[in-house]
N, C-alpha and C. Protein backbone atom coordinates (compact mmCIF):
# COMPACT_ATOMS: atom_id res chain seq x y z
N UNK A 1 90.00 103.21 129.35
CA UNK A 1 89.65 102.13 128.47
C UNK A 1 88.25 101.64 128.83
N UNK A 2 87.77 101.26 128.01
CA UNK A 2 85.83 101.13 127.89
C UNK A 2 86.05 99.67 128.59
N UNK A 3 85.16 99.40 129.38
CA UNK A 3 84.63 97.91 130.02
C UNK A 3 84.10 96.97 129.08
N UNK A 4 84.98 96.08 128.16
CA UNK A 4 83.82 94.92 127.66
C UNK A 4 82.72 94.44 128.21
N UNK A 5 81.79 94.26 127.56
CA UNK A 5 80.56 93.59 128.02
C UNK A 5 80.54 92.49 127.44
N UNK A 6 80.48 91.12 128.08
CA UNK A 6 79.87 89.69 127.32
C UNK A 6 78.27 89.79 127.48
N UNK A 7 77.87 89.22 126.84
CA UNK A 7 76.72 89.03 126.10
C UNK A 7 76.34 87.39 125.51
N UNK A 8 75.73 86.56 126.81
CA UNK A 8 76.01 85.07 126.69
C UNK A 8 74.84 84.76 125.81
N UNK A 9 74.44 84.39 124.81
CA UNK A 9 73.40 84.00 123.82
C UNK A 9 73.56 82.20 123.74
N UNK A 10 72.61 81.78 123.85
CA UNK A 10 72.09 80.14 123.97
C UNK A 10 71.76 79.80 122.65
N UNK A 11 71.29 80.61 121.41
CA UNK A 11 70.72 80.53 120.20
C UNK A 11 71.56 79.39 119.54
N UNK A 12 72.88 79.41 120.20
CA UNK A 12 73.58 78.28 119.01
C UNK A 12 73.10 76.83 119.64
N UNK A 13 72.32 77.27 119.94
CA UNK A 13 71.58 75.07 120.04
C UNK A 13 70.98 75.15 118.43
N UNK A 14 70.31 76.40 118.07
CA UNK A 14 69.72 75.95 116.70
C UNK A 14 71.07 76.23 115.48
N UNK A 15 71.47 76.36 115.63
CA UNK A 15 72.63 76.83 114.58
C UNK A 15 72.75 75.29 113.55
N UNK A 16 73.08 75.44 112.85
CA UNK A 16 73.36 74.36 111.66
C UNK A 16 74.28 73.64 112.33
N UNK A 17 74.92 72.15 111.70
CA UNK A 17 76.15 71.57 111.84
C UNK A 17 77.49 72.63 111.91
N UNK A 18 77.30 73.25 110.56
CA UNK A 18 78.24 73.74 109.93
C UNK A 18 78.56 75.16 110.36
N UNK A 19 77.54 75.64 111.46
CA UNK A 19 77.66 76.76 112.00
C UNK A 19 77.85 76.74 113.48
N UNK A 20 77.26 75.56 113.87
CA UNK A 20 77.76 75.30 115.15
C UNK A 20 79.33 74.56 115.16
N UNK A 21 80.12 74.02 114.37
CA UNK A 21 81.25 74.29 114.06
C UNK A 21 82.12 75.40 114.39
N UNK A 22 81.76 76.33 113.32
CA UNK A 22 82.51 77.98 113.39
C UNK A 22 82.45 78.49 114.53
N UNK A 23 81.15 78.20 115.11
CA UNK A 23 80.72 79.05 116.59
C UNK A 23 81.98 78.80 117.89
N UNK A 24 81.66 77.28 118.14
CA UNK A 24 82.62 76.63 118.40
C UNK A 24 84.26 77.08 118.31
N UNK A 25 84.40 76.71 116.79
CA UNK A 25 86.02 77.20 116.68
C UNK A 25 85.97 78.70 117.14
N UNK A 26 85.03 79.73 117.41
CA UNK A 26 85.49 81.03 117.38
C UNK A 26 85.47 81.18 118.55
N UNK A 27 84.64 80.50 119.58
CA UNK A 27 84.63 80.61 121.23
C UNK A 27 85.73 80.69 121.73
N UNK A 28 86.36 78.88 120.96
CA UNK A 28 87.57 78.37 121.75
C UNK A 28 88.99 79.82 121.40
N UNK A 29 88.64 79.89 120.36
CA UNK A 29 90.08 81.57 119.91
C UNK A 29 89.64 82.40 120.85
N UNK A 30 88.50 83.09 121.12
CA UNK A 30 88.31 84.10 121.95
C UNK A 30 88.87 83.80 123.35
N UNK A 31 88.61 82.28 123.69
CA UNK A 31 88.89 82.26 124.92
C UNK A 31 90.56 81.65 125.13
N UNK A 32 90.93 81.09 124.35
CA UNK A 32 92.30 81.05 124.49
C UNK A 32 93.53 81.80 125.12
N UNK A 33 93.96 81.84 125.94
CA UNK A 33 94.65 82.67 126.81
C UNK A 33 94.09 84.54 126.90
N UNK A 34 93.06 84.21 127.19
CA UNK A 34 92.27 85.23 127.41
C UNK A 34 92.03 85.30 129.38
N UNK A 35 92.83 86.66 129.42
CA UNK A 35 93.06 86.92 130.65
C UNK A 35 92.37 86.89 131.64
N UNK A 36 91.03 87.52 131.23
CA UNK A 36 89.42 87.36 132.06
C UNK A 36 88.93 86.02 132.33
N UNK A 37 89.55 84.85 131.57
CA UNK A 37 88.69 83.76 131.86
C UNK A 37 89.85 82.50 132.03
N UNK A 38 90.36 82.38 132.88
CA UNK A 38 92.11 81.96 133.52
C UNK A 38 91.64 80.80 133.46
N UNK A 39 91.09 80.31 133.74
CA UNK A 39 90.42 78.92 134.38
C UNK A 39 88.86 78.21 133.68
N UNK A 40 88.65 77.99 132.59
CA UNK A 40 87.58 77.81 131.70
C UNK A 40 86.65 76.47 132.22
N UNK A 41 85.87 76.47 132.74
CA UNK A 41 85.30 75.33 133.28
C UNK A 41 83.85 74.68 132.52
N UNK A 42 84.08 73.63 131.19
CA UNK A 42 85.13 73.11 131.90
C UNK A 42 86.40 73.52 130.57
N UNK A 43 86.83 72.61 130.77
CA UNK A 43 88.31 72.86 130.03
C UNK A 43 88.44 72.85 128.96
N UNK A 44 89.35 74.26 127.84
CA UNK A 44 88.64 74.29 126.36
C UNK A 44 89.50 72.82 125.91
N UNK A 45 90.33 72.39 126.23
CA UNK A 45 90.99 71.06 125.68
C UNK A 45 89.41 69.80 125.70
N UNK A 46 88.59 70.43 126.41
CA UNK A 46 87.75 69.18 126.63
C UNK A 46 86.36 69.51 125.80
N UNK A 47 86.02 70.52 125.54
CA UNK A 47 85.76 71.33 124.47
C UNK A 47 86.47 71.00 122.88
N UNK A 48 87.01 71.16 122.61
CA UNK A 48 87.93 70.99 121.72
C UNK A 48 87.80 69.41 121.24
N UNK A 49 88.16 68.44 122.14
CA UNK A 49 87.76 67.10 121.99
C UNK A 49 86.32 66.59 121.38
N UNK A 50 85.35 67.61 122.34
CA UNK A 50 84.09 67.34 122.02
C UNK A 50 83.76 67.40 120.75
N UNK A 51 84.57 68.60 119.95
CA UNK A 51 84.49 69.39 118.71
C UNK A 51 85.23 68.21 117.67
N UNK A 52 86.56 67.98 117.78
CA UNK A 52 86.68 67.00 116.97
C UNK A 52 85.74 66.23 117.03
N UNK A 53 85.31 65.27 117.93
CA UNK A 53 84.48 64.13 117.69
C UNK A 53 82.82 64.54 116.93
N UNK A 54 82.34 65.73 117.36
CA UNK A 54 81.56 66.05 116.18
C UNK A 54 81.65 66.26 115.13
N UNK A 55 82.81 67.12 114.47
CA UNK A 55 82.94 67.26 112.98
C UNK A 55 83.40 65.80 112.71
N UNK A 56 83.85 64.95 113.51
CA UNK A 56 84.04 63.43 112.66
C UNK A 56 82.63 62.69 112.36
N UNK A 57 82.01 62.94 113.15
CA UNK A 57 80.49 62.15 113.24
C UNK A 57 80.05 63.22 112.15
N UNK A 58 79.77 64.05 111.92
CA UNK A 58 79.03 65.33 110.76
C UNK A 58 79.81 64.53 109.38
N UNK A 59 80.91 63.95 109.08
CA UNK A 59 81.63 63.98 108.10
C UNK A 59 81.07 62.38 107.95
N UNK A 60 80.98 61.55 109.03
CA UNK A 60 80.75 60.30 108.61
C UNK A 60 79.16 59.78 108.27
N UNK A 61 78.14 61.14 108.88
CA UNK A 61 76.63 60.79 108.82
C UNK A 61 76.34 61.16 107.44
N UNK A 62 77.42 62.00 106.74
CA UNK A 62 77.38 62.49 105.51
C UNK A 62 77.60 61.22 104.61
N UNK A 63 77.79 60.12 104.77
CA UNK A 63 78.46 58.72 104.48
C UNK A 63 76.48 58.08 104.73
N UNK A 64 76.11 58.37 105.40
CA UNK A 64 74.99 57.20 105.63
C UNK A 64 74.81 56.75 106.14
N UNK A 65 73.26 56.11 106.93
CA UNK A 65 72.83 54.99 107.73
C UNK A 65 72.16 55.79 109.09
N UNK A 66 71.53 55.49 109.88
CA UNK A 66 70.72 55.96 111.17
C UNK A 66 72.36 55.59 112.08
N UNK A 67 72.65 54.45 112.31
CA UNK A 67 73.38 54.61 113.24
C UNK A 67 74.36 56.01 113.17
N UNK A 68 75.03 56.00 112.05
CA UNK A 68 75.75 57.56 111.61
C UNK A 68 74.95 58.85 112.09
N UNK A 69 73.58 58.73 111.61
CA UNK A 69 72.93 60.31 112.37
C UNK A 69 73.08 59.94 113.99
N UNK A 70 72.75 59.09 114.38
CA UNK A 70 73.01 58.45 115.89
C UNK A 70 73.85 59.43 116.62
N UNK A 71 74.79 59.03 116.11
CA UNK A 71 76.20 58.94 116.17
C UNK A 71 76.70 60.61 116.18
N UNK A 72 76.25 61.23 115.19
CA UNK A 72 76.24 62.79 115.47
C UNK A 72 75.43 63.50 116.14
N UNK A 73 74.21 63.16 116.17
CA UNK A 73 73.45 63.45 117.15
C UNK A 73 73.97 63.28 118.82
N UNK A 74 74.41 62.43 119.01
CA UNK A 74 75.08 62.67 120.71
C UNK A 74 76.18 63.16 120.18
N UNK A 75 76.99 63.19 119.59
CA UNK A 75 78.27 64.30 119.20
C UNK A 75 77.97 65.79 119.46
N UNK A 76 76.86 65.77 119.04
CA UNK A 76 75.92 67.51 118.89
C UNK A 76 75.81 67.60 120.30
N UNK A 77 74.94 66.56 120.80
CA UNK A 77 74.51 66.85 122.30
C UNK A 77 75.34 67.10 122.68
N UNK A 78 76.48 66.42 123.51
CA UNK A 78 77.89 66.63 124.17
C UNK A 78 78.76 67.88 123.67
N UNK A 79 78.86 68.21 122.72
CA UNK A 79 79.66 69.89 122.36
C UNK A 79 77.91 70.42 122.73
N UNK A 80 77.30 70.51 122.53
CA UNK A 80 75.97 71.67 123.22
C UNK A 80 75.85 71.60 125.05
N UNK A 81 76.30 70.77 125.20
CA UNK A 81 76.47 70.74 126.83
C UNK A 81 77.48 71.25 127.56
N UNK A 82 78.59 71.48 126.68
CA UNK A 82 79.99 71.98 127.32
C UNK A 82 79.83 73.15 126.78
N UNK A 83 79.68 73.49 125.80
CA UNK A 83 79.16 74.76 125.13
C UNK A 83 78.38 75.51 126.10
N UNK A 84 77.47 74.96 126.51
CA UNK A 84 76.02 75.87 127.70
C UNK A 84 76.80 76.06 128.92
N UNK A 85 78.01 74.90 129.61
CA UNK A 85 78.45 75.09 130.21
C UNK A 85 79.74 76.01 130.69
N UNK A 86 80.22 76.55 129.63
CA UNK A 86 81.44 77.43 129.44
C UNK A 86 80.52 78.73 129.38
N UNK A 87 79.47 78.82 128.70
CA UNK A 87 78.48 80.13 128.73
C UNK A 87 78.07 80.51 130.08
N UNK A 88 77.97 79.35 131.00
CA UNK A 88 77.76 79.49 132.80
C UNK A 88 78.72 80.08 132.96
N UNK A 89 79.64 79.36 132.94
CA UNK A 89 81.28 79.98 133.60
C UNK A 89 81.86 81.40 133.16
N UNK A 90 81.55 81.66 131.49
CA UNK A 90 81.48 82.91 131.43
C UNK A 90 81.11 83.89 132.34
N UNK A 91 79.40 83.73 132.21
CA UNK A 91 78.60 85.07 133.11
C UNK A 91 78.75 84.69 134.80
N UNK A 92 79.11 83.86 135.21
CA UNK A 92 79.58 83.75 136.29
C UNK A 92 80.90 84.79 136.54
N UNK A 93 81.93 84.35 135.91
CA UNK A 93 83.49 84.99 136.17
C UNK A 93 82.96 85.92 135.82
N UNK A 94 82.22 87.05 135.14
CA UNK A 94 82.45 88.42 134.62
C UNK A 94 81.48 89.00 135.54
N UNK A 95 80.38 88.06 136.25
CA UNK A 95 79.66 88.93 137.47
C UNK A 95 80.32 89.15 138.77
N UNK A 96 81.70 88.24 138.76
CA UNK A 96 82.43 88.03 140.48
C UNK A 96 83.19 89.08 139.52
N UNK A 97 84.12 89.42 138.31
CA UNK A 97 84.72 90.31 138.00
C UNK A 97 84.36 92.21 138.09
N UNK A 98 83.04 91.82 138.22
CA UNK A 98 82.37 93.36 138.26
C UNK A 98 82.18 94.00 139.41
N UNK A 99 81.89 92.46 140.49
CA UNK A 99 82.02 92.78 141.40
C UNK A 99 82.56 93.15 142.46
N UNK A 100 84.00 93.38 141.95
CA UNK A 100 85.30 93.57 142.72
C UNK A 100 84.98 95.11 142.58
């Protein structure tokens, strides 16, 4: 059986709302009881949280006002920080994995 390779890409800081969404939802499936990565640091439940609270802020800036972009704007920040940080933990676990 062939060795997966991950391939950690940072590009989704520019990604749209609406694509950094999908990105998001498709991480958290990939990594979902996914055997290689036992221990997700930090935690996709906390991830996941981050994610609701952005698509709520995306849905309410769509409503109006600076405080609302505010408001998604650190929503964005915080899922882009756990996001960069699960991309660590990735290429981390798969370089101690190779290295066995």
């Amino acid at each position: 059986m062939a060795e997966v390779i991950y391939h950690i890409l940072l590009t989704f800081v520019y990604y749209s709302d609406a694509e950094l969404d999908r990105f998001v939802e498709k991480v958290l499936g990939m990594m979902k009881n996914n055997l290689n990565f036992t221990t997700p640091d930090p935690a996709l439940a906390d991830i996941q949280t981050a994610l609701a609270a952005f698509t709520a802020a995306v849905a309410a800036k769509d409503q109006g006002g600076t405080q609302a972009t505010a408001a998604r704007d650190a929503a964005r920040k915080a899922l882009i920080t756990l996001m960069r940080s699960v991309a660590i933990y990735v290429t981390k676990e798969r370089a101690r994995t190779i290295r066995r």
